[in-house]
C-alpha atoms as a PDB file:
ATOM      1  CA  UNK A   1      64.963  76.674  99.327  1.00  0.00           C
ATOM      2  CA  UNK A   2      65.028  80.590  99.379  1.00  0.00           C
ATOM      3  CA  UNK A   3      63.386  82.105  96.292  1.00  0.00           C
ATOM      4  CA  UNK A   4      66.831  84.357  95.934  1.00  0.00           C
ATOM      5  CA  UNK A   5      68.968  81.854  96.888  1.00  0.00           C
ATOM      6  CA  UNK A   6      71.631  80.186  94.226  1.00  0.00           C
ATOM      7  CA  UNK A   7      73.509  77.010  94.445  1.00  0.00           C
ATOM      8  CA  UNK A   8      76.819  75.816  93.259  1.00  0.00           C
ATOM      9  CA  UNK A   9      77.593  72.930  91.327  1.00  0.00           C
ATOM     10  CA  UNK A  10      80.347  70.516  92.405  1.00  0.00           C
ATOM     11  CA  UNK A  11      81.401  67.129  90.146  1.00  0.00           C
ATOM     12  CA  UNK A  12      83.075  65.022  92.527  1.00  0.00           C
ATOM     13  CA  UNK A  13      85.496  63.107  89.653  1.00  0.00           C
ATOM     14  CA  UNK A  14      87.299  60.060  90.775  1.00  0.00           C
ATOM     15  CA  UNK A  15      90.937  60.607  90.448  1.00  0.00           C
ATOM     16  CA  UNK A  16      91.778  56.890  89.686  1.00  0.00           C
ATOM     17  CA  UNK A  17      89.366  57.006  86.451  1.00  0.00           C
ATOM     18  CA  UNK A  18      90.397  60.368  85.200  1.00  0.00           C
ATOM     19  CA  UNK A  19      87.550  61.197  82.876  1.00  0.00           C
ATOM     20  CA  UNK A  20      84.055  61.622  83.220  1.00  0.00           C
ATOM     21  CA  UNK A  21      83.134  58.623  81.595  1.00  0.00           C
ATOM     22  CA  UNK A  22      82.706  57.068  85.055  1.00  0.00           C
ATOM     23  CA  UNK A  23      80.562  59.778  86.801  1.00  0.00           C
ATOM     24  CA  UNK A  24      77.787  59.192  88.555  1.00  0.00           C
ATOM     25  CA  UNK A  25      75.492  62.048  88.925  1.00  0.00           C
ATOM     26  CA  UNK A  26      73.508  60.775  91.817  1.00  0.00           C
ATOM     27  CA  UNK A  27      77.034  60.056  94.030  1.00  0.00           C
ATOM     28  CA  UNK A  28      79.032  62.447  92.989  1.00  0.00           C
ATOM     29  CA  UNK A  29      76.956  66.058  91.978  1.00  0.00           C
ATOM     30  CA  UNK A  30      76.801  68.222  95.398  1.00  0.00           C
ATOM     31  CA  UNK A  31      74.830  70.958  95.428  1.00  0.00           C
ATOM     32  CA  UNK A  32      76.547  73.780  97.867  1.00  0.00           C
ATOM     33  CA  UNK A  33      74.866  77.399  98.714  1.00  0.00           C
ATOM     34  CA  UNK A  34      75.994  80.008  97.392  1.00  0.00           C
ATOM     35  CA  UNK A  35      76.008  83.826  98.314  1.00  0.00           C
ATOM     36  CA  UNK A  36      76.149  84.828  95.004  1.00  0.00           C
ATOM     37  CA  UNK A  37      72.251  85.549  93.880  1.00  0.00           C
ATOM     38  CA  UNK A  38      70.380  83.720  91.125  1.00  0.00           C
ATOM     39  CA  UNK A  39      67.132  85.496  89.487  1.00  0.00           C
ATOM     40  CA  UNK A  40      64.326  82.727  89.076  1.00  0.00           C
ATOM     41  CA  UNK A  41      64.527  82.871  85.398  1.00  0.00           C
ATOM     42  CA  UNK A  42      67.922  81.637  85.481  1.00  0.00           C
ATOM     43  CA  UNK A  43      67.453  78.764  87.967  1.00  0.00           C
ATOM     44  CA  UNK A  44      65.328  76.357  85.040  1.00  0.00           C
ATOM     45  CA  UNK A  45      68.119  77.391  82.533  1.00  0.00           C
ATOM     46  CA  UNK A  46      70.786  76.223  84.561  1.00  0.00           C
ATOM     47  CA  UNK A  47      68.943  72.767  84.825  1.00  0.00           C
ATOM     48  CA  UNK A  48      68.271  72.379  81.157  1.00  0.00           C
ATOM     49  CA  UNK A  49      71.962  73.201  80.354  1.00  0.00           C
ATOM     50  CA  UNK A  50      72.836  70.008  83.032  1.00  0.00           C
ATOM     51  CA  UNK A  51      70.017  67.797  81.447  1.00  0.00           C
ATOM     52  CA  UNK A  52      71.999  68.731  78.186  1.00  0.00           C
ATOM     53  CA  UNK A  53      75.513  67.144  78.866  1.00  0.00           C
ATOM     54  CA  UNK A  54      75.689  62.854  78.477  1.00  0.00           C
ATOM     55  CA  UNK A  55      78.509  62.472  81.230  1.00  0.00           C
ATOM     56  CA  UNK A  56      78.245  58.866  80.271  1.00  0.00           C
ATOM     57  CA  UNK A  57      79.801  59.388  76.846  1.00  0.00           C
ATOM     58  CA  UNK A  58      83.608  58.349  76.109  1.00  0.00           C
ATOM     59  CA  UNK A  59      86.184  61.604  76.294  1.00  0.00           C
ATOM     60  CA  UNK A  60      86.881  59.898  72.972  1.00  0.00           C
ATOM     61  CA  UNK A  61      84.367  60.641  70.959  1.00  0.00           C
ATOM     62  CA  UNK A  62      84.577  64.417  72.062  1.00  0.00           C
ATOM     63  CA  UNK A  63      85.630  66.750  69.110  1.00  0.00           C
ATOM     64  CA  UNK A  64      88.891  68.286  69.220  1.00  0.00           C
ATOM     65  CA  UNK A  65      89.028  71.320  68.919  1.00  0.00           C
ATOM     66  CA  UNK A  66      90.412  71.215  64.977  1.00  0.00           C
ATOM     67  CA  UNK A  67      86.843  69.900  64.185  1.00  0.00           C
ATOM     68  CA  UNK A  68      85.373  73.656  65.264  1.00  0.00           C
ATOM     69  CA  UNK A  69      88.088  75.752  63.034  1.00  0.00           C
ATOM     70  CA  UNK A  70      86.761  76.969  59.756  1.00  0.00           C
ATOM     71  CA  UNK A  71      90.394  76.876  58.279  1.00  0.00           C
ATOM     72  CA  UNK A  72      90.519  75.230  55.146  1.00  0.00           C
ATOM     73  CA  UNK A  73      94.146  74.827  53.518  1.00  0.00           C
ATOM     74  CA  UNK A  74      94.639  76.643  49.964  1.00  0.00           C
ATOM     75  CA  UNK A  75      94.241  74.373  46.989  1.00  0.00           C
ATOM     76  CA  UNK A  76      96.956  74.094  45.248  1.00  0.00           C
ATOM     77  CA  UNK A  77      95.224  75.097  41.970  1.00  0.00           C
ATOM     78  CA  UNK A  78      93.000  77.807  41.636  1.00  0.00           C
ATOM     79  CA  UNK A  79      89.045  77.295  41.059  1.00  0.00           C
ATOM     80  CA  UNK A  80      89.175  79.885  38.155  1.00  0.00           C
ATOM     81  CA  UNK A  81      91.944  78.768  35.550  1.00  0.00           C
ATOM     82  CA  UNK A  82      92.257  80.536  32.846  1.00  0.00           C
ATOM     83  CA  UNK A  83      92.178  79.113  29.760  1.00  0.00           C
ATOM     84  CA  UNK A  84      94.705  80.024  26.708  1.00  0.00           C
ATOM     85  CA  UNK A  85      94.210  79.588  23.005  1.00  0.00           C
ATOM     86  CA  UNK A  86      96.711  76.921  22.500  1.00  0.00           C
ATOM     87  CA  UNK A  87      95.518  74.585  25.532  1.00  0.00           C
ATOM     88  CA  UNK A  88      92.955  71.703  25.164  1.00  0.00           C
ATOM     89  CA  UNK A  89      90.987  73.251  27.853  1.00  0.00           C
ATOM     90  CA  UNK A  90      90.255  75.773  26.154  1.00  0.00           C
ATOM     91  CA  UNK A  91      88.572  74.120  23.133  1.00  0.00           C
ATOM     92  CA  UNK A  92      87.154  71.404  25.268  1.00  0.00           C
ATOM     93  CA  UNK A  93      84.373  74.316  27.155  1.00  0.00           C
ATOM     94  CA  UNK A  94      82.403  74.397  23.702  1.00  0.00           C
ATOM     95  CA  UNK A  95      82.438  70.601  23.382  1.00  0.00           C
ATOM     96  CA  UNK A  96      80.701  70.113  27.204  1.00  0.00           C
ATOM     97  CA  UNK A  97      77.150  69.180  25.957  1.00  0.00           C
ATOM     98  CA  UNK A  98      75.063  66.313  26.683  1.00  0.00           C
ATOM     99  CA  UNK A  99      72.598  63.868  24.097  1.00  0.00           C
ATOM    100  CA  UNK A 100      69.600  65.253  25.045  1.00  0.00           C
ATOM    101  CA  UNK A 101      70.633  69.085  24.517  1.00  0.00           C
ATOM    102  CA  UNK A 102      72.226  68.411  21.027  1.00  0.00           C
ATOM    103  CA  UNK A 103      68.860  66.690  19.957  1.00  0.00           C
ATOM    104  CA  UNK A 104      66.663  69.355  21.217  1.00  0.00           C
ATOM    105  CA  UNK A 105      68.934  71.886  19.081  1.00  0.00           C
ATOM    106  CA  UNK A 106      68.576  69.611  16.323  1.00  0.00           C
ATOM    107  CA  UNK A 107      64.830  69.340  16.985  1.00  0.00           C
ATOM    108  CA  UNK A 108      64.337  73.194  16.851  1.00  0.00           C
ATOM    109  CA  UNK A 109      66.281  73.744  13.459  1.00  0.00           C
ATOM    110  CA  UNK A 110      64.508  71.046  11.870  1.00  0.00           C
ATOM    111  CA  UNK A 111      61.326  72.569  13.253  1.00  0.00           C
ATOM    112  CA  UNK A 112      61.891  76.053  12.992  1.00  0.00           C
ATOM    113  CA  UNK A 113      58.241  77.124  12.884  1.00  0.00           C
ATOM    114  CA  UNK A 114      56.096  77.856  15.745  1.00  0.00           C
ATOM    115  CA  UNK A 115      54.703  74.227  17.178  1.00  0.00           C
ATOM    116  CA  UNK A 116      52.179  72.995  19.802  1.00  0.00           C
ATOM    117  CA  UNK A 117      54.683  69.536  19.765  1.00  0.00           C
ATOM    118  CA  UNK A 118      57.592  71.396  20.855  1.00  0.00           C
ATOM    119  CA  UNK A 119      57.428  73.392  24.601  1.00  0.00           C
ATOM    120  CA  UNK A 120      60.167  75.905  23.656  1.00  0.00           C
ATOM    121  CA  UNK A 121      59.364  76.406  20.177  1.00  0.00           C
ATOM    122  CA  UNK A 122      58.312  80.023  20.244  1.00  0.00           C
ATOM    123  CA  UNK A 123      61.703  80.827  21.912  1.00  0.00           C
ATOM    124  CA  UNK A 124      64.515  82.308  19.577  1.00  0.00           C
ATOM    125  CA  UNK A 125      67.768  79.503  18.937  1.00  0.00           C
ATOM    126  CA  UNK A 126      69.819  81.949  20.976  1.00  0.00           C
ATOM    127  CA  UNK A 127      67.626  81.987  24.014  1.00  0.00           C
ATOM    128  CA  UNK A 128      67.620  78.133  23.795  1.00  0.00           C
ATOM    129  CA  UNK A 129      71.582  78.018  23.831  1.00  0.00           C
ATOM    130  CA  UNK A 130      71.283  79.470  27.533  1.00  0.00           C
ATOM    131  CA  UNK A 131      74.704  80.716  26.667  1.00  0.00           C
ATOM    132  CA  UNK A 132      76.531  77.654  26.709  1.00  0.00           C
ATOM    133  CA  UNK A 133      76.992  76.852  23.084  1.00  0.00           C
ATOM    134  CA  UNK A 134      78.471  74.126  21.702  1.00  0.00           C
ATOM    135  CA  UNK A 135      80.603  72.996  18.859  1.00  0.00           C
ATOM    136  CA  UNK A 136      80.131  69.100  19.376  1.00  0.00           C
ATOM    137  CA  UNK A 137      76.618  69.359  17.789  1.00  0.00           C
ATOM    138  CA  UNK A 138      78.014  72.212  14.048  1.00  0.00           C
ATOM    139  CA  UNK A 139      81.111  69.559  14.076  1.00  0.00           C
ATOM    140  CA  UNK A 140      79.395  66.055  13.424  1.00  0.00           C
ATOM    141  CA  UNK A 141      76.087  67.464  11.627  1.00  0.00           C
ATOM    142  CA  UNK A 142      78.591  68.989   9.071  1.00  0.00           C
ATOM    143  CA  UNK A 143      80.431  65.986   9.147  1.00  0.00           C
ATOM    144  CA  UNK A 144      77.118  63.693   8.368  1.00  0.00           C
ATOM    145  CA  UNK A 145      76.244  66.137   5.710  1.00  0.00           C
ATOM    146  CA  UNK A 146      79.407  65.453   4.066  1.00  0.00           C
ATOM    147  CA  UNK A 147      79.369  61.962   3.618  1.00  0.00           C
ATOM    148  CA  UNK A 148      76.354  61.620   2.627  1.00  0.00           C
ATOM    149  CA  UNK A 149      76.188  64.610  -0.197  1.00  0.00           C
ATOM    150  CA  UNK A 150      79.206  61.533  -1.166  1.00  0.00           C
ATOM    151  CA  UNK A 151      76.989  58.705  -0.677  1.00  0.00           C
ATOM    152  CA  UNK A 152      73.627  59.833  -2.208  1.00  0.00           C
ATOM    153  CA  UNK A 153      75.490  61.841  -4.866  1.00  0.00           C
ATOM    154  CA  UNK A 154      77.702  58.869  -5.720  1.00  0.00           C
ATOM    155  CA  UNK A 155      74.004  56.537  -6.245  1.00  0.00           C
ATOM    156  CA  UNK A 156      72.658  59.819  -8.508  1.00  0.00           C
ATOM    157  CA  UNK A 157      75.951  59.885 -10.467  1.00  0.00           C
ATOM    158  CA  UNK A 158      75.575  55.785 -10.996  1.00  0.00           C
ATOM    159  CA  UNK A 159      71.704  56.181 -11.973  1.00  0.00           C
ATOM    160  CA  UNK A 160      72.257  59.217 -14.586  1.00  0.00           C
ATOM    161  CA  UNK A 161      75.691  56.999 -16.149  1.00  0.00           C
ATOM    162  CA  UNK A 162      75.198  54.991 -18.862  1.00  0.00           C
ATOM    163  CA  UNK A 163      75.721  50.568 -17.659  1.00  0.00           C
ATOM    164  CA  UNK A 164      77.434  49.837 -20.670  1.00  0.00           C
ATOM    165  CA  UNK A 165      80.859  50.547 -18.796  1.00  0.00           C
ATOM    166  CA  UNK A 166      82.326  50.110 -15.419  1.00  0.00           C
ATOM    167  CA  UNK A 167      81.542  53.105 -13.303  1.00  0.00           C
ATOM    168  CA  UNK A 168      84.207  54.854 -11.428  1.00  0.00           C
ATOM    169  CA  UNK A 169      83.728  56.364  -8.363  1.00  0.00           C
ATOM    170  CA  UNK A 170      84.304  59.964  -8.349  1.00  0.00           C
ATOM    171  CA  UNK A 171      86.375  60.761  -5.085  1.00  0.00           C
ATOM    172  CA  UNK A 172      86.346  64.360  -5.629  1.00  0.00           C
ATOM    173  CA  UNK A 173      82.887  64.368  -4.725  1.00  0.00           C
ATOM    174  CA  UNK A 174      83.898  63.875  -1.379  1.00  0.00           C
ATOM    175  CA  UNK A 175      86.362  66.868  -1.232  1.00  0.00           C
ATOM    176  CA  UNK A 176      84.145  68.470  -3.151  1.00  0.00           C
ATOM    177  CA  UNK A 177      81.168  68.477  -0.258  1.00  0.00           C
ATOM    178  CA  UNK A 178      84.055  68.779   2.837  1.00  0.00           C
ATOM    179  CA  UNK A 179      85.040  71.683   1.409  1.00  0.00           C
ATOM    180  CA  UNK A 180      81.397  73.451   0.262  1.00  0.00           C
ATOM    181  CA  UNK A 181      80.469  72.382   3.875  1.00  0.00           C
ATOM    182  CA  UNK A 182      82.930  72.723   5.797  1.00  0.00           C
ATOM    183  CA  UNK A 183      83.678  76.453   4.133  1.00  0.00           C
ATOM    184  CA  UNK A 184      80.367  77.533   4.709  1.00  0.00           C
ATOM    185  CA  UNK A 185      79.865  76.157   8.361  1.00  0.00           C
ATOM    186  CA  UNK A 186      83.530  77.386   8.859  1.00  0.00           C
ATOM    187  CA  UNK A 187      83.988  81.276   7.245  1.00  0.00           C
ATOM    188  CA  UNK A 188      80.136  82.639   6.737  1.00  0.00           C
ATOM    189  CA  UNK A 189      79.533  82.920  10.173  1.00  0.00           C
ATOM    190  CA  UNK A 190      82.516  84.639  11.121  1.00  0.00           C
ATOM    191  CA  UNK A 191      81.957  87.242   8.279  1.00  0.00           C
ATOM    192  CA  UNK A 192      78.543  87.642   9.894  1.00  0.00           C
ATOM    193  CA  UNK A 193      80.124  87.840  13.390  1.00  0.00           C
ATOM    194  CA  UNK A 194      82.567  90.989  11.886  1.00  0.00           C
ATOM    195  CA  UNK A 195      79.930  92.505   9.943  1.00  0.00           C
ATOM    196  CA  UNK A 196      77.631  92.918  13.005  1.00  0.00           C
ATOM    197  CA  UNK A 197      80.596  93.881  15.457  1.00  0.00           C
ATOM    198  CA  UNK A 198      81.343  96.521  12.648  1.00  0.00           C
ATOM    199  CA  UNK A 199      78.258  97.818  12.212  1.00  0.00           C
ATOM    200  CA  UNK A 200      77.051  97.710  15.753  1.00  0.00           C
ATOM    201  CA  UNK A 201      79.787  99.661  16.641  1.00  0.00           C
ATOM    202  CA  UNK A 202      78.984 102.135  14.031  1.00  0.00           C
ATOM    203  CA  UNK A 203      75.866 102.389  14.926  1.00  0.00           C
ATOM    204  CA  UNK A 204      76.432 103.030  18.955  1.00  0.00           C
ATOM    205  CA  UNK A 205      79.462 105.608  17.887  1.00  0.00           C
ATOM    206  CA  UNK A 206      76.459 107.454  15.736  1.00  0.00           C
ATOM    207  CA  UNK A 207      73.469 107.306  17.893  1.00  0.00           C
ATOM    208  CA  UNK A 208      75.526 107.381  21.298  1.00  0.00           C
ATOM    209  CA  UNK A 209      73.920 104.503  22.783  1.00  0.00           C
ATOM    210  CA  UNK A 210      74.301 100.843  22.243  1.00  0.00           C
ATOM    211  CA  UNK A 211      72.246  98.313  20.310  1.00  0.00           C
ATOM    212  CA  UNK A 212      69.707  96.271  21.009  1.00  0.00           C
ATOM    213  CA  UNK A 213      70.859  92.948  19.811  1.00  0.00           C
ATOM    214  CA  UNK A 214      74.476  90.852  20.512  1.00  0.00           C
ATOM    215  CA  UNK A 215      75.543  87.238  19.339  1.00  0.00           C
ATOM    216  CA  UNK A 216      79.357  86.087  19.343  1.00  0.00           C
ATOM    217  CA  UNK A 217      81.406  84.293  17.612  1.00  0.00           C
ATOM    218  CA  UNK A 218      80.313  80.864  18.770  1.00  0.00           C
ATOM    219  CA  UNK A 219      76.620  81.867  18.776  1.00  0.00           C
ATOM    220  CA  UNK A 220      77.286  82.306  15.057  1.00  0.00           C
ATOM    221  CA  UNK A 221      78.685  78.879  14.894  1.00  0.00           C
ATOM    222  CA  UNK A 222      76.436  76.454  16.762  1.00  0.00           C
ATOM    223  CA  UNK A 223      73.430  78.849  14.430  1.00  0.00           C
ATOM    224  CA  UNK A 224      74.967  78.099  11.389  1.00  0.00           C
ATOM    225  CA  UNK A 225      76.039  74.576  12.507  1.00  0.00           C
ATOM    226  CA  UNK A 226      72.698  73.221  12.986  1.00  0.00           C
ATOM    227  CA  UNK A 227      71.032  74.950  10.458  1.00  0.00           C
ATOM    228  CA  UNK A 228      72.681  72.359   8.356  1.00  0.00           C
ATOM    229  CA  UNK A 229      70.910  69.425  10.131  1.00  0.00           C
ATOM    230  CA  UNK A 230      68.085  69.631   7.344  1.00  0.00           C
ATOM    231  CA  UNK A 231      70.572  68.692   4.864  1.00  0.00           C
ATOM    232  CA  UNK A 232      70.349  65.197   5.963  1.00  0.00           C
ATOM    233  CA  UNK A 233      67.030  64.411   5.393  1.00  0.00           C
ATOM    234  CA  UNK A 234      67.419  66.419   2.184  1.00  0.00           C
ATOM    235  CA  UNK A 235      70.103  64.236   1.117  1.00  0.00           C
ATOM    236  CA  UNK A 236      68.948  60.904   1.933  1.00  0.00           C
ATOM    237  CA  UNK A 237      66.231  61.115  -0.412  1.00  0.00           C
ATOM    238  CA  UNK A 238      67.609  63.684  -3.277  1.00  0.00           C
ATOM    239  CA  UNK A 239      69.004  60.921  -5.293  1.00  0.00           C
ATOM    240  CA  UNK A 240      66.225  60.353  -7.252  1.00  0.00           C
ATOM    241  CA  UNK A 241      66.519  60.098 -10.934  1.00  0.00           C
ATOM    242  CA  UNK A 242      63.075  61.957 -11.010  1.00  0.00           C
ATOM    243  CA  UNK A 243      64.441  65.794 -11.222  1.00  0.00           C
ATOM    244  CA  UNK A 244      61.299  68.039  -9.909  1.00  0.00           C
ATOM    245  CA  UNK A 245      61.344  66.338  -6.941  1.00  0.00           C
ATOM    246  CA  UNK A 246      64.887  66.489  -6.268  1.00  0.00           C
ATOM    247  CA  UNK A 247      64.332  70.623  -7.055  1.00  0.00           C
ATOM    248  CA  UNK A 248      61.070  70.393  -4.527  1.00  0.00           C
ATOM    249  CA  UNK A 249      63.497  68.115  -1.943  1.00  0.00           C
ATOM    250  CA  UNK A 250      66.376  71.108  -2.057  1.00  0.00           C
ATOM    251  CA  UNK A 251      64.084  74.157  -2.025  1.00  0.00           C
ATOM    252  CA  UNK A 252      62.165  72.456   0.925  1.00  0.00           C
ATOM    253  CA  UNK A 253      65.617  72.478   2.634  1.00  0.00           C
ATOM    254  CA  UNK A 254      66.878  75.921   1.769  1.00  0.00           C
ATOM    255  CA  UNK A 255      63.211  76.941   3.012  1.00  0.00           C
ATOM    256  CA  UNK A 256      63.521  75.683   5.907  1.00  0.00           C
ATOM    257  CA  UNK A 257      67.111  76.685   7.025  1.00  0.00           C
ATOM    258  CA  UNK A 258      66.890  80.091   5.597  1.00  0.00           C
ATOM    259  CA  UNK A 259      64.150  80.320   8.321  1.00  0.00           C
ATOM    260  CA  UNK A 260      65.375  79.252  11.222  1.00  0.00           C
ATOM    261  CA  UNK A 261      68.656  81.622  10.435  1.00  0.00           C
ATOM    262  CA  UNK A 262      66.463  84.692   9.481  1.00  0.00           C
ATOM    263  CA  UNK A 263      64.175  83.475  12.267  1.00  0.00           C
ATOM    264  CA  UNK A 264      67.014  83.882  14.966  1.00  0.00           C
ATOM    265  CA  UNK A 265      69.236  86.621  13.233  1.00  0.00           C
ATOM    266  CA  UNK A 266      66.669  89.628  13.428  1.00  0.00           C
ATOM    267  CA  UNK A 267      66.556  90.225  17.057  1.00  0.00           C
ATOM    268  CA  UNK A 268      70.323  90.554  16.249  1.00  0.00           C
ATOM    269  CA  UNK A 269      70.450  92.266  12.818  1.00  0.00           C
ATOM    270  CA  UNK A 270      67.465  94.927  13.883  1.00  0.00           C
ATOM    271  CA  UNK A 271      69.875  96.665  16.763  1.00  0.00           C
ATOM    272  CA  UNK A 272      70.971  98.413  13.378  1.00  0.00           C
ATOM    273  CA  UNK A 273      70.090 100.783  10.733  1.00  0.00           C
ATOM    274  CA  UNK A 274      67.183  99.268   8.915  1.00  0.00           C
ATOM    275  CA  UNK A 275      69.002  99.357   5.761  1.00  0.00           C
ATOM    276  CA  UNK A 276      72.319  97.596   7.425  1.00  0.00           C
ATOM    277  CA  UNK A 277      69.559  95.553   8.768  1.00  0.00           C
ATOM    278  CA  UNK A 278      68.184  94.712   5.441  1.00  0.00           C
ATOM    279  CA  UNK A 279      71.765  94.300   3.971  1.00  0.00           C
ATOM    280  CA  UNK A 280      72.761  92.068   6.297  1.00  0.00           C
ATOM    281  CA  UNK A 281      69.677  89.345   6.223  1.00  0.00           C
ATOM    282  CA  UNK A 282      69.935  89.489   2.460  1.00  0.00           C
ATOM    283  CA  UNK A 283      73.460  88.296   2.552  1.00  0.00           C
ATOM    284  CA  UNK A 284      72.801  85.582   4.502  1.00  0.00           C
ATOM    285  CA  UNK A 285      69.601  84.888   1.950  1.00  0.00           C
ATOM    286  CA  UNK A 286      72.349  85.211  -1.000  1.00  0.00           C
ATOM    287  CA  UNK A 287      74.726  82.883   0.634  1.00  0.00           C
ATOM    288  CA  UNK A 288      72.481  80.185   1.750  1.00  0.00           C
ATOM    289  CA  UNK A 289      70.709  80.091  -1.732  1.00  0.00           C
ATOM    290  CA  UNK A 290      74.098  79.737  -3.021  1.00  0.00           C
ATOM    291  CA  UNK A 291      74.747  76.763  -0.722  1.00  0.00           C
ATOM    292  CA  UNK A 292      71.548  74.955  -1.777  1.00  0.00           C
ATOM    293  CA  UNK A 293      72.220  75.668  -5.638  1.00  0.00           C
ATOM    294  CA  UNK A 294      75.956  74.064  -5.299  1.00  0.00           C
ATOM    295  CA  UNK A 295      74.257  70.753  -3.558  1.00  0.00           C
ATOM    296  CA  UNK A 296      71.459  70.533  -5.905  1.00  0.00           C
ATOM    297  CA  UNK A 297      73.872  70.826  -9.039  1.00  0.00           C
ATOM    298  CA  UNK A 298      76.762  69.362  -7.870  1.00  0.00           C
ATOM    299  CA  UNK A 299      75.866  66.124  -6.505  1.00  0.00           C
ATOM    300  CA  UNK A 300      72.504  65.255  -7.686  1.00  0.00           C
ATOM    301  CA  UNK A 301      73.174  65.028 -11.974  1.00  0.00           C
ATOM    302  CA  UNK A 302      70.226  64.814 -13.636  1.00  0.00           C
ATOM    303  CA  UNK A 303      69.073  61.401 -15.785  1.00  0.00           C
ATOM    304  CA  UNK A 304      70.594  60.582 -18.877  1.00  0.00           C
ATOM    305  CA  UNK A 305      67.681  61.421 -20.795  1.00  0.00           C
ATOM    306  CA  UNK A 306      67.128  64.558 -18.806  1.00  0.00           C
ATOM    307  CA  UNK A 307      70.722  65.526 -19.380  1.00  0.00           C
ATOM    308  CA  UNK A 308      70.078  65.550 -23.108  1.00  0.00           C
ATOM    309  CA  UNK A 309      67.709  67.736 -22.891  1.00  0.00           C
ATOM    310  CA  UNK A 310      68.893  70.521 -20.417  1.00  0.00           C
ATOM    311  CA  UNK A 311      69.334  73.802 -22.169  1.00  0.00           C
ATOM    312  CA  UNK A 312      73.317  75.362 -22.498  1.00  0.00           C
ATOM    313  CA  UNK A 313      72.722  77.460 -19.462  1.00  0.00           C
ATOM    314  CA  UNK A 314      72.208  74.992 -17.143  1.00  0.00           C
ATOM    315  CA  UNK A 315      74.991  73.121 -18.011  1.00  0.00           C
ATOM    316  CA  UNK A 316      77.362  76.450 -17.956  1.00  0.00           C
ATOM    317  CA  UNK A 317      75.745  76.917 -14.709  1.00  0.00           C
ATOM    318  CA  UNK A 318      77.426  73.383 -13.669  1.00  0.00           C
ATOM    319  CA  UNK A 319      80.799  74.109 -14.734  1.00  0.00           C
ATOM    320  CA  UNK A 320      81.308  77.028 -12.948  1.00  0.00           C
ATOM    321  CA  UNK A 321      79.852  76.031  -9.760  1.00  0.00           C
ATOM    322  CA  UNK A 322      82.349  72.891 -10.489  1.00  0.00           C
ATOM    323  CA  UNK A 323      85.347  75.154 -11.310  1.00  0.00           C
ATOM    324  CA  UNK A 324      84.436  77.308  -8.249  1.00  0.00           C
ATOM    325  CA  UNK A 325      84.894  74.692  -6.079  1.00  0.00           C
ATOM    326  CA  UNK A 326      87.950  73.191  -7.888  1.00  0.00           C
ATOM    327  CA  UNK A 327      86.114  70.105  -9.300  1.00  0.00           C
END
């Protein structure tokens, strides 16, 4: 063979077969010479490209040429839907959390200090939301707390009455804690979310730049929603006829919750003036002292021996937190 020299390829395919399924290369591949010149370089190409094709494979099994398209019909709904106020989809988003995130929520408000047990404890509740909050977890801790402020205050109503008659359960302790609960889960946080949209705003239109700190509306929520979790523990054992440590049991929970809000509110509150700032986390110190004095008072009576005793102020104290609440 000439160095310059190129050949041509000829498949001799047997007409009576009519696909290449039957080919053999060593009958039927001619090499002819050509006139057209090859370089070198291209002459080992050329045989790696033949090595390449299986002439013994079925036409079958060949791809059409369909397979190769990119072309992908439309769907006939759109990947982004929006959703509307008035659909289920839309309240279903803030239900879409799993067991284990719920508990580790849980875990933090219970915990709110700074532990070596916990990875994530020096992380702020917001930061551990990962901005998918949730409304499964606020719903059914509220829920818990409600029934058993009923249960636990029902056992303290029995121990403080006197056994000579039949007691009667008191239903309206269980309206009583849905709504105390369910109000305060349900309208502080949205006053909280308005007050810092209104004085954010105020703030940016004064200083001409924005603020440091945001939360919305469902932030405000799931915060205030599992800040109630301590209730439960708080509740289970506050039934005690002994009084100071029903008092130590309720100001170990307000402790504890007015933490972990005050805790995760000041990266928020400080994008502010400092005394809007100041304002602001006293409110929700007023409110949630407020909270704990209604559960202490309202569903864990004192003994009857310590009820003779109790001064006239306390028990005014009683009747208006009772009348507030329409009990």
């Amino acid at each position: 063979m000439a160095n310059n020299r190129g050949y041509d390829v000829v498949v001799d395919v047997d007409d009576h077969e009519g696909d290449l399924g039957h080919t053999d290369l060593q009958e039927d591949l001619e090499f002819h010479s050509s006139s057209t010149a090859l370089n070198p370089l291209q002459k080992p190409l050329l045989l790696r490209l033949l090595t390449l094709i299986d002439f013994n494979e079925p036409t079958s099994k060949f791809p059409s040429s369909a397979a190769h398209t990119n072309f992908h019909p439309p769907s006939s709904s759109p990947p982004n839907s929006k959703r509307y106020l008035w659909t289920l989809s839309f309240y279903a988003q803030f239900f879409d959390v799993d067991t284990t995130a719920v508990l580790s929520r849980c875990l933090h408000a219970l915990l709110p200090f700074p532990n070596p047990l916990i990875r994530s404890s020096h992380q702020s509740f917001l930061d551990i939301l990962d901005g998918n909050p949730d409304l499964y977890g606020p719903f059914w801790i509220a829920t818990t707390v409600v029934f058993i402020l009923f249960l636990t205050g029902t056992i303290s109503h029995y121990l403080a009455s006197h056994h000579d008659k039949a007691f009667i359960y008191n239903f309206r302790l269980l309206s009583g804690a849905a709504g105390l609960v369910y109000g305060y889960t349900a309208f502080v946080p949205v006053g909280l979310w308005g007050a810092l949209k209104w004085f954010n705003r105020s703030s940016s239109a004064t200083l001409g730049e924005a603020t440091s700190g945001s939360i919305n509306l469902i932030e405000c929520y799931a915060l205030y929603g599992y800040s109630n979790a301590i209730w439960i523990p708080v509740a289970l054992i506050s039934w005690s006829p002994i009084q100071i440590l029903n008092y130590v049991f309720v100001a170990v929970g307000f402790a504890v919750s007015v933490v972990f809000l005050t805790r995760n509110l000041w990266p928020v509150v400080s994008g502010s003036e400092a005394k809007v700032s100041r304002g602001l986390l006293i409110a929700v110190v007023g409110l949630h002292a407020g909270l704990a004095i209604a559960i202490k008072f309202l569903f864990f009576a004192a003994s009857p021996a310590a009820k003779n005793n109790r001064g006239d102020e306390a028990e005014k104290g009683e009747k208006m937190v009772r009348a507030l609440l329409g009990m």
